[in-house]
N, C-alpha and C. Protein backbone atom coordinates (compact mmCIF):
# COMPACT_ATOMS: atom_id res chain seq x y z
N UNK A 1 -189.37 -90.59 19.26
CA UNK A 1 -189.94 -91.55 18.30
C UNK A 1 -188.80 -92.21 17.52
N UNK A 2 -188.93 -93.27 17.09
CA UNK A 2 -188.34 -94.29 16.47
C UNK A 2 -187.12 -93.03 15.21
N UNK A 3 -188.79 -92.86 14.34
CA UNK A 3 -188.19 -92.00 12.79
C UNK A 3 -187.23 -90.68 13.49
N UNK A 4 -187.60 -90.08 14.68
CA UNK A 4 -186.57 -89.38 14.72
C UNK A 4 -184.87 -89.79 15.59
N UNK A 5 -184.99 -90.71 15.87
CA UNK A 5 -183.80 -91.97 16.79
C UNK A 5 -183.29 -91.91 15.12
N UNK A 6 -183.38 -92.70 14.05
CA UNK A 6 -182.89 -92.64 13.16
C UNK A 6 -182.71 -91.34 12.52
N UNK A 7 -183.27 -90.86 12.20
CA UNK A 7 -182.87 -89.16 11.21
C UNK A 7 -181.90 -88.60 11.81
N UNK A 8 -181.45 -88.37 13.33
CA UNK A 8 -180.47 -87.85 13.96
C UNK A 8 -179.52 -88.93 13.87
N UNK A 9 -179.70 -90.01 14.02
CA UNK A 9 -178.11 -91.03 13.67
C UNK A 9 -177.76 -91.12 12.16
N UNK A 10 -178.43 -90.27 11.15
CA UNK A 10 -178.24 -90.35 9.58
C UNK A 10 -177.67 -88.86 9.63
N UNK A 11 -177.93 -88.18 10.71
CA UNK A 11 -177.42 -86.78 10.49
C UNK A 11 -175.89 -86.86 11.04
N UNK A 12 -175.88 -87.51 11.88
CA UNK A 12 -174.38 -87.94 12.85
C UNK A 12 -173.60 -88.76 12.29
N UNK A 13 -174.22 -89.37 11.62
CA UNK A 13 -173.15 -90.41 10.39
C UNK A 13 -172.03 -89.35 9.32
N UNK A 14 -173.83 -88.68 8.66
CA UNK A 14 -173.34 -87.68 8.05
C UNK A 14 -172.27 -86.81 8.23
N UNK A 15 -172.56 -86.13 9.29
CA UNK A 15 -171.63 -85.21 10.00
C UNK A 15 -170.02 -85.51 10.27
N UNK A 16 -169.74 -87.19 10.34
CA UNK A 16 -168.69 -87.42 10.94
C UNK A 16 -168.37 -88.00 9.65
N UNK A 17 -168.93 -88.05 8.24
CA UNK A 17 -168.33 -88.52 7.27
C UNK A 17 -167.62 -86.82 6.38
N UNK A 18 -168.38 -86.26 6.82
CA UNK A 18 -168.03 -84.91 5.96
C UNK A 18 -166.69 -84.55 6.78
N UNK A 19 -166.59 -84.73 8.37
CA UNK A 19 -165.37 -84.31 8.98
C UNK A 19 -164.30 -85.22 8.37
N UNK A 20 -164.69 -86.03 8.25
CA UNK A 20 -163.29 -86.92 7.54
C UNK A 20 -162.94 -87.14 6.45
N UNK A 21 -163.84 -86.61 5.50
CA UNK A 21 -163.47 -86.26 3.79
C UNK A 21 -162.87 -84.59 3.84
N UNK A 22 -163.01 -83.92 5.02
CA UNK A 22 -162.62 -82.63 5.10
C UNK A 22 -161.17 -82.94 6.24
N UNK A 23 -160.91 -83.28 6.37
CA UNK A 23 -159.81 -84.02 6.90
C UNK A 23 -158.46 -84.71 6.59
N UNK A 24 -159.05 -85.73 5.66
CA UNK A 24 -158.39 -86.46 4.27
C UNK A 24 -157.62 -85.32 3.09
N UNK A 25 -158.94 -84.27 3.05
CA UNK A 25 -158.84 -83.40 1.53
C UNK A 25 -157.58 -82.27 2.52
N UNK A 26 -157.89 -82.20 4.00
CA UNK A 26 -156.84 -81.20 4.17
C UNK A 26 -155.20 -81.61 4.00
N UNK A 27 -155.23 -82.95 4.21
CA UNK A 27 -153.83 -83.13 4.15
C UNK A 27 -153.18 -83.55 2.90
N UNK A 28 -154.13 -84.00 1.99
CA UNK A 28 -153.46 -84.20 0.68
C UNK A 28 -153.18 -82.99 0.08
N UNK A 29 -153.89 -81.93 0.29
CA UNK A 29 -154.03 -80.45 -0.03
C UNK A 29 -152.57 -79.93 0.54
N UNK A 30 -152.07 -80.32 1.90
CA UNK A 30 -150.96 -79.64 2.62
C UNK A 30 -149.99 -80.02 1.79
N UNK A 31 -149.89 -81.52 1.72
CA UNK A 31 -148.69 -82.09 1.13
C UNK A 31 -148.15 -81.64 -0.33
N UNK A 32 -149.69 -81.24 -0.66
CA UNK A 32 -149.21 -81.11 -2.26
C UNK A 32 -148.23 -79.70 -2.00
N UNK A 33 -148.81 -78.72 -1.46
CA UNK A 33 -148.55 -77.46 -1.18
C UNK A 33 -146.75 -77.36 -0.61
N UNK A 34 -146.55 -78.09 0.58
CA UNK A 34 -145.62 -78.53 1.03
C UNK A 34 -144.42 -79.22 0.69
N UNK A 35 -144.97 -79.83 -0.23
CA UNK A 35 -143.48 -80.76 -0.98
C UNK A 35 -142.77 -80.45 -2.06
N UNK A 36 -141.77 -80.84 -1.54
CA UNK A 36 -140.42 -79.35 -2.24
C UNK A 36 -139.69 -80.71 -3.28
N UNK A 37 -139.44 -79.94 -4.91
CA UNK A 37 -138.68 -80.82 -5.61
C UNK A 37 -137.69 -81.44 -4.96
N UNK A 38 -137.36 -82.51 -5.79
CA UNK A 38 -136.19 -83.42 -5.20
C UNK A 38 -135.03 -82.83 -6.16
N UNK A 39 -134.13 -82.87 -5.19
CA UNK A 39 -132.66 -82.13 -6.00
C UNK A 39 -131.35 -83.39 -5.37
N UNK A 40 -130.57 -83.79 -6.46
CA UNK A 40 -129.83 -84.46 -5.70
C UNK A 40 -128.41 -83.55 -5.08
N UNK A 41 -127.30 -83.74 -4.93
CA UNK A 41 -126.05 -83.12 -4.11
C UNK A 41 -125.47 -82.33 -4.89
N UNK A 42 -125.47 -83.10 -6.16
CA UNK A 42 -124.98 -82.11 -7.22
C UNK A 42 -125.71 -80.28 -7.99
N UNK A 43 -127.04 -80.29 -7.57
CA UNK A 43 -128.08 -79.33 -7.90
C UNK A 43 -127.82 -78.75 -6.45
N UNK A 44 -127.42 -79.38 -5.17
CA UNK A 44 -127.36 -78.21 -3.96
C UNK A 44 -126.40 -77.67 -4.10
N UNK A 45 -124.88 -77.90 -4.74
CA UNK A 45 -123.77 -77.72 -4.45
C UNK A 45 -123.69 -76.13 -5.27
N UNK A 46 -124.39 -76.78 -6.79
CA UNK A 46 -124.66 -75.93 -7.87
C UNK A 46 -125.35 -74.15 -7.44
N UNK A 47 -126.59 -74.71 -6.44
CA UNK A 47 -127.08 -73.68 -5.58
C UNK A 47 -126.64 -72.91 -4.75
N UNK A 48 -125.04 -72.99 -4.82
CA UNK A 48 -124.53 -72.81 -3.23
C UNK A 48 -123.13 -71.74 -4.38
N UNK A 49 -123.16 -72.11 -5.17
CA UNK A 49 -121.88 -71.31 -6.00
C UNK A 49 -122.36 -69.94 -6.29
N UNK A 50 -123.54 -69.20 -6.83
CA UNK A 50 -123.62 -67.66 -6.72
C UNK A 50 -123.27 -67.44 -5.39
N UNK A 51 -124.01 -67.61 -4.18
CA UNK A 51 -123.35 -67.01 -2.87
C UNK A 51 -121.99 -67.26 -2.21
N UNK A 52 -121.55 -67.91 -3.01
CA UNK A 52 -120.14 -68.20 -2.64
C UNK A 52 -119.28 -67.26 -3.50
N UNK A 53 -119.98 -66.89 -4.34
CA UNK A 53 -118.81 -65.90 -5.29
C UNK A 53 -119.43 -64.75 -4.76
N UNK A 54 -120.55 -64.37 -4.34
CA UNK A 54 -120.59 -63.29 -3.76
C UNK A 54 -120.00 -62.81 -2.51
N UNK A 55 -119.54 -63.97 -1.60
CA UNK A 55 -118.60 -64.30 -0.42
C UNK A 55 -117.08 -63.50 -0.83
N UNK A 56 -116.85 -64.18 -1.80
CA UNK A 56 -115.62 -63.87 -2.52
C UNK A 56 -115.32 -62.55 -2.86
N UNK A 57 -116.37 -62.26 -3.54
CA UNK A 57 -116.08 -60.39 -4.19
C UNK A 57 -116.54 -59.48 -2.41
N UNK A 58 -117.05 -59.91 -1.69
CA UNK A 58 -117.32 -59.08 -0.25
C UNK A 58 -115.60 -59.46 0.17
N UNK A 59 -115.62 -60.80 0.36
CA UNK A 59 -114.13 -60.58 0.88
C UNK A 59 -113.08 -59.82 0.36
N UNK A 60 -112.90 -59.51 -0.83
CA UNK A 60 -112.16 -59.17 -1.42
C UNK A 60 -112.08 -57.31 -1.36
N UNK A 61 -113.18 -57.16 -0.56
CA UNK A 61 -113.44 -55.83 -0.53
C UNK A 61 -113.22 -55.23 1.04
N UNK A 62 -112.65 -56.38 2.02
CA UNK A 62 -112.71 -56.22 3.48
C UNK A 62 -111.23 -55.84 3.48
N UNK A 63 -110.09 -55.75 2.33
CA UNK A 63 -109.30 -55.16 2.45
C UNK A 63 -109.03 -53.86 2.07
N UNK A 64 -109.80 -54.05 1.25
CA UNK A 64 -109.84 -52.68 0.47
C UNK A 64 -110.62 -51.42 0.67
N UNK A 65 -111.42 -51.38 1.56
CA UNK A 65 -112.14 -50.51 2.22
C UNK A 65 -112.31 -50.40 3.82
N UNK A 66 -112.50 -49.51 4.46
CA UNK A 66 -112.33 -49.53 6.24
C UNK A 66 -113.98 -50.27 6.46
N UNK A 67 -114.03 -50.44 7.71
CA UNK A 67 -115.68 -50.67 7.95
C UNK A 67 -116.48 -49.59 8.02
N UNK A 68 -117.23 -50.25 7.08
CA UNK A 68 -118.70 -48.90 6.93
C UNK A 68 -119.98 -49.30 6.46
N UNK A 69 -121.01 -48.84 6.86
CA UNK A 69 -122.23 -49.07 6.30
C UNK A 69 -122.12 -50.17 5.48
N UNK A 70 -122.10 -49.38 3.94
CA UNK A 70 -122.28 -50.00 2.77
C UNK A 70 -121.62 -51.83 3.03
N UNK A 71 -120.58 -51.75 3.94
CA UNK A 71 -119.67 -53.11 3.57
C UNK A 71 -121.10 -54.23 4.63
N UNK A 72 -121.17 -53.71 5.55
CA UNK A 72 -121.91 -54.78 6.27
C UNK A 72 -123.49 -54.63 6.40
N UNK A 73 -123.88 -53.90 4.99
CA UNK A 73 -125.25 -54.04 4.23
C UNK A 73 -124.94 -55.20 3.68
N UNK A 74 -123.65 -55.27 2.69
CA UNK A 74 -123.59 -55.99 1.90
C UNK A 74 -123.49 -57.59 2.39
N UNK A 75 -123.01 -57.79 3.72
CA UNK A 75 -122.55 -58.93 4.69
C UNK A 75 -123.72 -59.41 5.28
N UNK A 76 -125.11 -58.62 5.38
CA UNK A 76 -126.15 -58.72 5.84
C UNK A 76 -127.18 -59.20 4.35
N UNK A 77 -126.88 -58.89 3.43
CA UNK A 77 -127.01 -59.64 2.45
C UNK A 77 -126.42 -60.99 1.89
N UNK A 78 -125.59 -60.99 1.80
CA UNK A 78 -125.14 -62.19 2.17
C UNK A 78 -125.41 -63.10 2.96
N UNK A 79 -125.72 -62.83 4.39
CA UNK A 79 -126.06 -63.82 5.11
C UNK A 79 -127.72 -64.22 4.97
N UNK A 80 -128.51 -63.32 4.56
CA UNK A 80 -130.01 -63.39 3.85
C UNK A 80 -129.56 -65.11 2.52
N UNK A 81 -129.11 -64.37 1.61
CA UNK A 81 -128.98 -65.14 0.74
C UNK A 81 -128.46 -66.35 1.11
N UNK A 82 -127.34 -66.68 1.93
CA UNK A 82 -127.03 -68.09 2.55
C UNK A 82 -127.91 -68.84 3.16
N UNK A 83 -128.98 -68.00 4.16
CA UNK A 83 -130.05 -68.55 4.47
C UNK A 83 -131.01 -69.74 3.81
N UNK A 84 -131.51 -69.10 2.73
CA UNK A 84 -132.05 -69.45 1.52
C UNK A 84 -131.36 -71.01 0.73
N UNK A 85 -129.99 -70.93 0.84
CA UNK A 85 -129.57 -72.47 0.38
C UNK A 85 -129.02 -73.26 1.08
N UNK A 86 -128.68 -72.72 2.52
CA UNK A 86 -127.91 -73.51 3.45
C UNK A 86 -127.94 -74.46 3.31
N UNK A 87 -129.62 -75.29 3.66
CA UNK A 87 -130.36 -76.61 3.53
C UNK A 87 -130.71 -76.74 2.63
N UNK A 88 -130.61 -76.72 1.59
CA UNK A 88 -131.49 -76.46 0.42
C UNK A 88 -131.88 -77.39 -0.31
N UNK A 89 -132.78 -78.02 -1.36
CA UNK A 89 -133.15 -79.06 -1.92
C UNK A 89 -131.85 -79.31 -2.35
N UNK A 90 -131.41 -80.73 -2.11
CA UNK A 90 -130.44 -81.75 -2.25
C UNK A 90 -129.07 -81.70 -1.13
N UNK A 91 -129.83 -80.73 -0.16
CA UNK A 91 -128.95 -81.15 0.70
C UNK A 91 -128.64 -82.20 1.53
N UNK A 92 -127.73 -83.02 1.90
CA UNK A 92 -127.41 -84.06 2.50
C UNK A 92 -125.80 -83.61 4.43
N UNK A 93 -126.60 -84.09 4.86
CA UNK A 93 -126.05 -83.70 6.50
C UNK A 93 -124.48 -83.94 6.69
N UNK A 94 -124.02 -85.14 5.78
CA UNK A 94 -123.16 -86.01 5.86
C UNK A 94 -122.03 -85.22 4.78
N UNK A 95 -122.68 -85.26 3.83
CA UNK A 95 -121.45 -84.53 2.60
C UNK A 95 -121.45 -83.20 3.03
N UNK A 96 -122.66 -82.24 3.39
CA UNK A 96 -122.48 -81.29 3.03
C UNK A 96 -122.14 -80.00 4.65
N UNK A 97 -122.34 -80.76 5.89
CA UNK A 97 -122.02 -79.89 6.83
C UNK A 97 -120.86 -79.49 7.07
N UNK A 98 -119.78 -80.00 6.77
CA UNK A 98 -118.26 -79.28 7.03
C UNK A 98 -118.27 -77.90 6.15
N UNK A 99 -118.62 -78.04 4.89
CA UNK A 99 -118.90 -76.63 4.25
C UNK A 99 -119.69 -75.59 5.37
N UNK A 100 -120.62 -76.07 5.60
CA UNK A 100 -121.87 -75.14 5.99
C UNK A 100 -121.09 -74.80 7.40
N UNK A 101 -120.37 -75.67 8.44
CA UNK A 101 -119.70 -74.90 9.59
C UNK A 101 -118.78 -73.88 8.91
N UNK A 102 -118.06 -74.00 8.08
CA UNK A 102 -116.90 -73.50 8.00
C UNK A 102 -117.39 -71.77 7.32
N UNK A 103 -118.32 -72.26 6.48
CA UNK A 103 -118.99 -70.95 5.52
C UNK A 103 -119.81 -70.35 6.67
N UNK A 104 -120.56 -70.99 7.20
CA UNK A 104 -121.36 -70.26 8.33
C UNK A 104 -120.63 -69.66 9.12
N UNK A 105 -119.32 -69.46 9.90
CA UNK A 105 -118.28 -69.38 10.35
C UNK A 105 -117.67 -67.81 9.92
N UNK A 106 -117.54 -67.95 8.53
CA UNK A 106 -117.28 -66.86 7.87
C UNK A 106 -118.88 -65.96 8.01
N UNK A 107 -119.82 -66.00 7.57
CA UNK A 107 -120.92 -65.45 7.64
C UNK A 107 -121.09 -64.64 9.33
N UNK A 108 -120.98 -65.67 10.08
CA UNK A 108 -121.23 -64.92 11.61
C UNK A 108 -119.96 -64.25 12.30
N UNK A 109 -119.13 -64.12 11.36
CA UNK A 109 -117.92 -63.55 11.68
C UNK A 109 -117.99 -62.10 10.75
N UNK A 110 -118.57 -62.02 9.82
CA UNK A 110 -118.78 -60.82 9.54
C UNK A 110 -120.15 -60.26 10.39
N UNK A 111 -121.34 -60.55 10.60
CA UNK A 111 -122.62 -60.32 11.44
C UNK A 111 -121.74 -59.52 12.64
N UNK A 112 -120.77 -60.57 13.51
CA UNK A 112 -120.93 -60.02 14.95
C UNK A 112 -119.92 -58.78 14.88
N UNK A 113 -119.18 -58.75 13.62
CA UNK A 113 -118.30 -57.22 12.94
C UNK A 113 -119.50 -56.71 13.29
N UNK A 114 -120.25 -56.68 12.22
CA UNK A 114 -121.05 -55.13 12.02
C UNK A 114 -122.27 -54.77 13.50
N UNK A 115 -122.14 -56.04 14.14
CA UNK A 115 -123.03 -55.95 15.22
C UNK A 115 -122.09 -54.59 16.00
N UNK A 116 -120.84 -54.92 16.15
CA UNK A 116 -120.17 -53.98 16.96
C UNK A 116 -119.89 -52.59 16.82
N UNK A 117 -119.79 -52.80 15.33
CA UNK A 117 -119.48 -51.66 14.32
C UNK A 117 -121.11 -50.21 14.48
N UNK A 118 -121.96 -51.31 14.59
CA UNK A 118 -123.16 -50.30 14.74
C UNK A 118 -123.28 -49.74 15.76
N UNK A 119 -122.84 -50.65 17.06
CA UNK A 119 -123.41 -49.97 18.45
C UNK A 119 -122.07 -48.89 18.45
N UNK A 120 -120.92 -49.26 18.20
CA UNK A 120 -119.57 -48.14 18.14
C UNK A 120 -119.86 -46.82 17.50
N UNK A 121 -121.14 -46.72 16.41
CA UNK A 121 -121.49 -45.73 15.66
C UNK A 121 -122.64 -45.29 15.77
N UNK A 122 -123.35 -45.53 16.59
CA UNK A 122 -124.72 -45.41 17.22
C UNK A 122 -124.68 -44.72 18.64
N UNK A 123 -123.46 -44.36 18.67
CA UNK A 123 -123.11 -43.61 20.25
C UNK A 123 -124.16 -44.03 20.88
N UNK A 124 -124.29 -45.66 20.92
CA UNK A 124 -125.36 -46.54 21.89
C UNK A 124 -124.61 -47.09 23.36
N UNK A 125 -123.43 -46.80 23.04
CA UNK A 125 -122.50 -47.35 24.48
C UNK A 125 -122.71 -45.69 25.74
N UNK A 126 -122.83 -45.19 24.92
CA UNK A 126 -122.98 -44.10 25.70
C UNK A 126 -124.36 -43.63 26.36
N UNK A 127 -125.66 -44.16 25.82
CA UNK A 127 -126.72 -44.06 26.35
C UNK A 127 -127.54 -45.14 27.86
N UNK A 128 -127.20 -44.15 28.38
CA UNK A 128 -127.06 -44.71 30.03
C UNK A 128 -128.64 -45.39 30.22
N UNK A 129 -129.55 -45.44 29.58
CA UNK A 129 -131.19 -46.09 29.58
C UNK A 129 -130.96 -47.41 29.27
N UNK A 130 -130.18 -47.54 28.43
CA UNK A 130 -130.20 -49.31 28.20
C UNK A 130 -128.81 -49.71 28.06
N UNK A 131 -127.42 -48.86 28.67
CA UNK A 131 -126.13 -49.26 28.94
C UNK A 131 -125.81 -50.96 29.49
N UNK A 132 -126.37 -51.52 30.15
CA UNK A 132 -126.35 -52.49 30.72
C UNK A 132 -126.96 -53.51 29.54
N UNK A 133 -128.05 -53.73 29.43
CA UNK A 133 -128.43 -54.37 28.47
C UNK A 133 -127.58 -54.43 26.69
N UNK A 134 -126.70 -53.38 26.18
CA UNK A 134 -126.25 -53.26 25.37
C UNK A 134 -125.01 -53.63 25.78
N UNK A 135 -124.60 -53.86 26.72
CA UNK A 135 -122.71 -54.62 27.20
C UNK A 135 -123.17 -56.23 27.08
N UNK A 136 -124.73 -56.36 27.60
CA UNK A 136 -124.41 -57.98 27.19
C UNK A 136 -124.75 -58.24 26.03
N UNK A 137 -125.26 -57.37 24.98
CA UNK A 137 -125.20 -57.82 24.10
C UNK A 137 -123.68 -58.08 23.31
N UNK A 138 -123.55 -57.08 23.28
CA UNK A 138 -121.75 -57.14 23.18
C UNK A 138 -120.96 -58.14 23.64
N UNK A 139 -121.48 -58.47 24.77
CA UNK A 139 -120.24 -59.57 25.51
C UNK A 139 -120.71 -61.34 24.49
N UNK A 140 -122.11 -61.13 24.77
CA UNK A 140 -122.69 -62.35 23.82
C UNK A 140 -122.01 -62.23 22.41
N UNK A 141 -121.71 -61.50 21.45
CA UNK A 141 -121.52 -61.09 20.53
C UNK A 141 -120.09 -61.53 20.41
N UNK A 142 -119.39 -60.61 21.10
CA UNK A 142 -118.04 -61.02 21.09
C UNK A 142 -117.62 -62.55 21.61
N UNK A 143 -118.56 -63.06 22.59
CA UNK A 143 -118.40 -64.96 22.96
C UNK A 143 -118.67 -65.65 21.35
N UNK A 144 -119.29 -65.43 20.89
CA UNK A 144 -119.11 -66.12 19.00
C UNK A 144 -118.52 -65.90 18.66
N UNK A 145 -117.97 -64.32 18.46
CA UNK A 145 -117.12 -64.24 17.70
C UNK A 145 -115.65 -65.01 17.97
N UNK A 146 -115.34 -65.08 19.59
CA UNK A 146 -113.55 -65.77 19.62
C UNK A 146 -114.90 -66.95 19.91
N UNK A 147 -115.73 -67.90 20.18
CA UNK A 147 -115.98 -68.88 20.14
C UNK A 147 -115.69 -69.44 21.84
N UNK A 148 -116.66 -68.63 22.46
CA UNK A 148 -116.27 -69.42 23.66
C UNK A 148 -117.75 -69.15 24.17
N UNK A 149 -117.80 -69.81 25.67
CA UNK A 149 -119.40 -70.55 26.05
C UNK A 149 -119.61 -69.29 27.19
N UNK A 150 -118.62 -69.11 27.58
CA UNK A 150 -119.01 -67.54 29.09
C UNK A 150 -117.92 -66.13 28.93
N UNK A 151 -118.77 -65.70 29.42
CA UNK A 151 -118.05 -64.19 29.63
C UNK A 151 -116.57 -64.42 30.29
N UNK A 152 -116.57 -65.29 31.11
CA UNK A 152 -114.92 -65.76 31.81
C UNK A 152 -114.21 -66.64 31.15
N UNK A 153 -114.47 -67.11 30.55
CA UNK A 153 -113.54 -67.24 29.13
C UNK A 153 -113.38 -66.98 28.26
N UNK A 154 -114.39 -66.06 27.85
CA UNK A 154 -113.61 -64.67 26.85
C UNK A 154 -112.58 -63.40 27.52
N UNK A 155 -112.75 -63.29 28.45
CA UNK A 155 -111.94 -62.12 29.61
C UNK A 155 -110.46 -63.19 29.49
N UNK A 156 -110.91 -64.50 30.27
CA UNK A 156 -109.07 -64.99 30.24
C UNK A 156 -108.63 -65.11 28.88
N UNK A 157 -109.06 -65.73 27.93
CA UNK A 157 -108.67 -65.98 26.35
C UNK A 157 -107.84 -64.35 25.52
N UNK A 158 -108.58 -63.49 26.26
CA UNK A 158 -108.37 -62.40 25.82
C UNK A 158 -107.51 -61.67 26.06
N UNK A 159 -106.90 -61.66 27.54
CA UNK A 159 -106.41 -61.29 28.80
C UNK A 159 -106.82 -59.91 29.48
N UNK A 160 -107.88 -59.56 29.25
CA UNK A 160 -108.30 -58.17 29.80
C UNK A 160 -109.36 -58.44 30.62
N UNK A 161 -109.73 -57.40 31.38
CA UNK A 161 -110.60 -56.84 32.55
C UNK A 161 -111.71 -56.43 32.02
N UNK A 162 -112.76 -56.22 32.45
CA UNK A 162 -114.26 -56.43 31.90
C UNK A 162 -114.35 -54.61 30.90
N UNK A 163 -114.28 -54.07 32.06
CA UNK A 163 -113.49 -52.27 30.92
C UNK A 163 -112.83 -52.61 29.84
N UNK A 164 -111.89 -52.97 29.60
CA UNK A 164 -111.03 -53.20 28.80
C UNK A 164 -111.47 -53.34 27.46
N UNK A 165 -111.84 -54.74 28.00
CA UNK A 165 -112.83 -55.16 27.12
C UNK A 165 -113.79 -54.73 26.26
N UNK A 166 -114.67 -53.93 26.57
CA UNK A 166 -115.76 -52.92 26.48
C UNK A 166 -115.45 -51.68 25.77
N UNK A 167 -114.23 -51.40 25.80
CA UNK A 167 -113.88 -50.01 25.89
C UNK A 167 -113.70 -49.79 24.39
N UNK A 168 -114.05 -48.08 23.90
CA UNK A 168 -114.34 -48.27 22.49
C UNK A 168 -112.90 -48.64 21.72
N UNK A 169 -111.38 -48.74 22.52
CA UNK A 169 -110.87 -48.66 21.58
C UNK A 169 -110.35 -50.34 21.59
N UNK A 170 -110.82 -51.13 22.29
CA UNK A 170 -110.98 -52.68 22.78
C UNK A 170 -111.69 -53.34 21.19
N UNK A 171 -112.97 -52.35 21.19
CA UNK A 171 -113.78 -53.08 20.39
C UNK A 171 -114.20 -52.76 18.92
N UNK A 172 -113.29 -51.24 18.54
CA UNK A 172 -112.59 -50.91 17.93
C UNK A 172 -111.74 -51.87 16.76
N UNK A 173 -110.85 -52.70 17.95
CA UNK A 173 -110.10 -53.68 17.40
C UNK A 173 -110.24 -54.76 17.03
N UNK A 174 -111.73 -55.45 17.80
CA UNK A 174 -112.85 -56.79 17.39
C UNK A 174 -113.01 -56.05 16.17
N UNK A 175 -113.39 -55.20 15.46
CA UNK A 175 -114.27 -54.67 14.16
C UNK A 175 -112.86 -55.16 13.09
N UNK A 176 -111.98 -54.55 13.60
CA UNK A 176 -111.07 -54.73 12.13
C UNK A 176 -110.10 -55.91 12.29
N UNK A 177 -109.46 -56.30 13.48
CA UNK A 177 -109.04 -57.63 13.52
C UNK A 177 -110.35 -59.11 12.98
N UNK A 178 -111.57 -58.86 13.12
CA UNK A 178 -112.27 -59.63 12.94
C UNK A 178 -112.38 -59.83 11.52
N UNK A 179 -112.78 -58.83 10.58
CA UNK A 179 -112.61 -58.86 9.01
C UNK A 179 -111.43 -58.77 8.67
N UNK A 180 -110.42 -58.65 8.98
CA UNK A 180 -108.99 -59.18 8.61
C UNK A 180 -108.91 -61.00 8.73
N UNK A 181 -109.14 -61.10 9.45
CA UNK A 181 -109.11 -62.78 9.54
C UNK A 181 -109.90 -63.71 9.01
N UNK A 182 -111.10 -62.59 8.16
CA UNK A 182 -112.48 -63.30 7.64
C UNK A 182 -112.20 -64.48 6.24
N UNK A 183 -111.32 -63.61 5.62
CA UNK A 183 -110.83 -63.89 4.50
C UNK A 183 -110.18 -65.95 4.37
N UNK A 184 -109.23 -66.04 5.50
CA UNK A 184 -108.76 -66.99 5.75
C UNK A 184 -109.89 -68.14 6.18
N UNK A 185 -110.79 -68.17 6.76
CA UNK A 185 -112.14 -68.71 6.95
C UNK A 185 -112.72 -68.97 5.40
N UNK A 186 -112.73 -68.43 4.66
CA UNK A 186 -113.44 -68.49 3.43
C UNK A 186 -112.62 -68.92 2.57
N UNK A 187 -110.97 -68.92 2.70
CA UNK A 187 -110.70 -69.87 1.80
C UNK A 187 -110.31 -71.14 2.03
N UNK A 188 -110.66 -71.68 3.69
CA UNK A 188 -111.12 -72.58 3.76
C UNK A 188 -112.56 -73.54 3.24
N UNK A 189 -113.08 -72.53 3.28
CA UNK A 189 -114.81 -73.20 2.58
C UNK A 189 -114.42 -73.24 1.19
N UNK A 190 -113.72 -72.57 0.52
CA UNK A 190 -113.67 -72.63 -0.87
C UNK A 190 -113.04 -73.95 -1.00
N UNK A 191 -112.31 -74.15 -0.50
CA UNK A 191 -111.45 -75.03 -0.83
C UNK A 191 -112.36 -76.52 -0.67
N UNK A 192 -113.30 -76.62 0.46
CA UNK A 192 -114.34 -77.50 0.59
C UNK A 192 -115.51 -77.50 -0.53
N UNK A 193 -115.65 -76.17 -0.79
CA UNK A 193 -117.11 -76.15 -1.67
C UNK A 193 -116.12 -77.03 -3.31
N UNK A 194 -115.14 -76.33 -3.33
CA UNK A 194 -114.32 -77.39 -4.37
C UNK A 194 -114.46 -78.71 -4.22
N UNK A 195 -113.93 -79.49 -3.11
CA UNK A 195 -113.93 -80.94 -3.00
C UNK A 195 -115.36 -81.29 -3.45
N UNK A 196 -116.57 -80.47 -2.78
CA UNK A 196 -118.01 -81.19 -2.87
C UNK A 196 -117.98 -81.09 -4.27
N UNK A 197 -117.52 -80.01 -5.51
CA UNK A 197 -117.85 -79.93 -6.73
C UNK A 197 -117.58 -81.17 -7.84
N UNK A 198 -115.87 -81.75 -7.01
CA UNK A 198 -115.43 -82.66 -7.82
C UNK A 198 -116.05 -84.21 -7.06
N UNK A 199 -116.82 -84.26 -6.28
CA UNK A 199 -117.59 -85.46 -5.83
C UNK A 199 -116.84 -86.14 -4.46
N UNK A 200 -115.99 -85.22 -3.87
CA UNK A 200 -115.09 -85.78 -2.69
C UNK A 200 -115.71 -85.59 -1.58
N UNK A 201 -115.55 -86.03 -0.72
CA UNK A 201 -116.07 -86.47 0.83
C UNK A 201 -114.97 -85.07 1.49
N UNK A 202 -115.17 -83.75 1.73
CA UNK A 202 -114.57 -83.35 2.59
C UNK A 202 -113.90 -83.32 3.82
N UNK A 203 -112.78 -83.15 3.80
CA UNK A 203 -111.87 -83.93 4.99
C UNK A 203 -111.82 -82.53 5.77
C-alpha cells in the first residue's frame, strides 16, 4: 500500500540521517581527542634537555663502573624516555633530525651493549634449543652496532671468521669497546642540542 511505500522511505531517510549525524559526531569527537598542543622548536628543544642530561650523568657512569645490570636498566630507561620526545610537539624534520640521528646513535649503541651483555650472562649462548636463533640475533645486533647492512660485511670490517666472532671473548669486547666509544657520540649531540638551543641550523 501506498501509506506503507512511504512510512518505510521515512524510516530509511531516517536511518541514513542518524548514520551520518553518528558519523559527523564520530570524527569531531576523534579530532578533539587526537589533537596534540601546538609547541613551536623552541618548547621541543626545551623537552629534549632533561633526557639529555640524563644521557650525560649515564655517560658519565660508563667509565666508572664495568657493565652490569643496574647500568643498562638505566640505558633502557633512557631510551623509554627518548621515545617520548624524539618527535615531540614542536618538532620540525629539518632543524631537528641531525640531533635525533646522532642522539639516537648514542641510545642504540648502548641497547645493542646490553643486548649482548644479557645473552653473555644468561648462559643463553650455551643453550643448544634455540643456539641458532640467538647467533642471529647477535649477528643482527652487532650489524647496528658497527653499522653495516649483512653479516659479510661485518665479518670483513671486522676481520674475523664467523666463531670468532661469536665467541664469548669476541663479544666480550663488543660490550666494553662499545660503551667506551659511547661517550664520544654524545658529545657530539651535545654539541648539536647546543646549536638548536642558540637558534642555529646544525651543521
Amino acid at each position: 500500500m501506498p501509506s506503507d511505500s512511504s512510512q518505510s522511505t521515512r524510516k530509511l531517510i531516517s536511518g541514513v540521517a542518524l548514520v551520518a549525524i553518528a558519523v559527523v559526531a564520530y570524527f569531531v569527537f576523534r579530532s578533539q581527542l587526537t589533537s596534540t598542543p601546538t609547541a613551536n622548536a623552541a618548547e621541543y628543544v626545551v623537552a629534549l634537555g632533561p633526557v639529555l642530561n640524563q644521557a650525560e650523568t649515564l655517560s658519565q657512569r660508563l667509565g666508572d663502573e664495568p657493565p652490569g645490570l643496574e647500568l643498562f636498566d638505566a640505558a633502557a630507561h633512557l631510551e623509554s624516555e627518548w621515545g617520548k620526545v624524539r618527535t615531540g610537539p614542536g618538532y620540525n624534520r629539518q632543524q631537528h633530525d641531525d640531533f635525533i640521528i646522532v642522539f639516537g646513535s648514542f641510545v642504540t649503541r648502548l641497547k645493542s651493549a646490553g643486548l649482548i651483555w644479557k645473552a653473555l650472562n644468561e648462559d643463553q649462548l650455551e643453550d643448544a634449543s634455540n643456539a641458532q636463533s640467538r647467533q642471529f640475533e647477535i649477528l643482527f645486533t652487532l650489524q647496528s652496532l658497527h653499522g653495516t647492512e649483512t653479516s659479510a660485511q661485518l665479518l670483513s670490517r671486522r676481520g674475523l671468521e664467523i666463531d670468532e666472532l661469536l665467541s664469548r671473548t669476541n663479544l666480550a669486547f663488543e660490550v666494553t669497546n662499545s660503551l667506551a666509544h659511547s661517550p664520544e657520540i654524545l658529545v657530539d649531540a651535545v654539541r648539536l642540542f647546543h646549536e638548536m638551543q642558540s637558534g642555529q641550523t646544525p651543521q
